[in-house]
Protein backbone atom coordinates (compact mmCIF):
# COMPACT_ATOMS: atom_id res chain seq x y z
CA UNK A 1 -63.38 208.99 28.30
CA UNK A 2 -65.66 207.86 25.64
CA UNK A 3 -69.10 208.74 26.69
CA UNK A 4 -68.67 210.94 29.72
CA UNK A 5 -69.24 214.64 28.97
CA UNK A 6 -66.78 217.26 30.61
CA UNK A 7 -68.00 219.45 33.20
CA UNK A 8 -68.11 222.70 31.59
CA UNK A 9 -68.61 226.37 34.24
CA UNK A 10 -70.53 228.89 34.51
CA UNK A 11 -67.92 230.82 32.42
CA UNK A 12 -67.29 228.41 29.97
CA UNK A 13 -71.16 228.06 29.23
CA UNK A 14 -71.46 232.09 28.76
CA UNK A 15 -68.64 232.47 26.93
CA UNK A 16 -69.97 229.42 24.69
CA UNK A 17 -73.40 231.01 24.75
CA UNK A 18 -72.57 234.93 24.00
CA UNK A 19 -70.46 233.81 20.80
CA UNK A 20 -73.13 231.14 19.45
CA UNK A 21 -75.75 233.99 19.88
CA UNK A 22 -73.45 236.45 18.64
CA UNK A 23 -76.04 237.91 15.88
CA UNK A 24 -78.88 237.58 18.37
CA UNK A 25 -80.92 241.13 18.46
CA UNK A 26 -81.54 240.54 22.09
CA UNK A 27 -77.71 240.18 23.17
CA UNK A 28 -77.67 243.01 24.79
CA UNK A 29 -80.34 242.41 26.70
CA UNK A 30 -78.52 238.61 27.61
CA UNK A 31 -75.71 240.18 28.56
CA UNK A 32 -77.42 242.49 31.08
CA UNK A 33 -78.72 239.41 32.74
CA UNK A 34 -75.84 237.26 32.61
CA UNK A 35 -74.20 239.93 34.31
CA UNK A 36 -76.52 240.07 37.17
CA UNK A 37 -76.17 236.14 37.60
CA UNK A 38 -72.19 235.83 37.55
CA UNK A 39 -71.80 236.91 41.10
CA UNK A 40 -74.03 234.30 41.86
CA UNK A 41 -72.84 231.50 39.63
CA UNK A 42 -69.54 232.17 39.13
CA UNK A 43 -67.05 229.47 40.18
CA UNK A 44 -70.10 226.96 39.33
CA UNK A 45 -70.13 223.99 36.94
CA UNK A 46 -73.37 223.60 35.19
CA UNK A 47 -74.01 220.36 37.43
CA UNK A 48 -73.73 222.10 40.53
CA UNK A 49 -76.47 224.86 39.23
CA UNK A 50 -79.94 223.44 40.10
CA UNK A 51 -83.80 224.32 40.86
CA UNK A 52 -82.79 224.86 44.37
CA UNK A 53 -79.86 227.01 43.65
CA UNK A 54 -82.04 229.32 40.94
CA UNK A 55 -85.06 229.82 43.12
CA UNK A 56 -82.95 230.81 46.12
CA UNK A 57 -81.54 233.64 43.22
CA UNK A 58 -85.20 234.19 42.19
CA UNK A 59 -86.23 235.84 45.36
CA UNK A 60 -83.17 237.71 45.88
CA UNK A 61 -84.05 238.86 42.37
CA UNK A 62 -87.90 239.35 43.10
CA UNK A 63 -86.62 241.32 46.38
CA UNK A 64 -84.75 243.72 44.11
CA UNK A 65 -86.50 244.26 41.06
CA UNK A 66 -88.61 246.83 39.90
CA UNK A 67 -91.03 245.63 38.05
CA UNK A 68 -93.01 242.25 37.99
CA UNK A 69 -92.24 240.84 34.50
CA UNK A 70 -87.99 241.89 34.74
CA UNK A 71 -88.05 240.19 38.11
CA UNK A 72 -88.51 237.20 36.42
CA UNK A 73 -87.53 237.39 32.90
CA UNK A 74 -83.93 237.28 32.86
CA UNK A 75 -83.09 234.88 35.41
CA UNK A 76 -85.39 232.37 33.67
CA UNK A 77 -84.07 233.10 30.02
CA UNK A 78 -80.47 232.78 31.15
CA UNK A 79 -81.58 229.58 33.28
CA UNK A 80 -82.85 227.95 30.63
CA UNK A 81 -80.02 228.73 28.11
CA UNK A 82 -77.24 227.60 30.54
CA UNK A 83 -79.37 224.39 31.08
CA UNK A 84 -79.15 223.96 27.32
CA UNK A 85 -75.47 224.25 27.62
CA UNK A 86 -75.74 221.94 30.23
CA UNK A 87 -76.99 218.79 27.91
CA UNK A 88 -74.82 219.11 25.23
C-alpha cells in the first residue's frame, strides 16, 4: 500500500545496517554489540522494540558489565541506529 511502511526485524534492520556501514572504522566494535542484543531482539520487528523493552536489556546489561561506560555504550549506539532503521 501506498504510504504504509513495511515492518522490517530485528534481522532485517542489522543486516541493512552492517552493509550501509560497511566502511565504518568502528564495525567491529557494532558488531560486538549487535551480537550481544540478538538474543534479546531477535524475532522482533522494529515496532515491537521500545523504551520499555531496551531499559529492561539495560539492566541486564548494567548487571553484567564490567565497566561503567561499556555498560552503557553499546546498547545505546545500537538502540539508536536500529531506531533510525526504524523511520525510514
Amino acid at each position: 500500500m501506498i504510504g504504509v511502511k513495511p515492518r522490517r526485524t530485528w534481522k532485517e534492520a542489522v543486516v541493512r545496517y552492517l552493509a550501509e556501514t560497511a566502511d565504518k572504522t568502528t564495525q567491529v566494535t557494532d558488531k560486538m554489540h549487535l551480537r550481544w542484543l540478538d538474543p534479546y531482539l531477535n524475532g522482533l520487528t522494529l515496532d515491537e522494540i521500545n523504551r520499555d523493552l531496551l531499559d529492561r536489556i539495560k539492566a541486564k546489561r548494567m548487571a553484567n558489565s564490567s565497566g561503567p561506560c561499556s555498560k552503557k555504550r553499546g546498547l545505546w549506539i545500537e538502540a539508536g541506529n536500529m531506531n533510525h532503521w526504524k523511520h525510514r
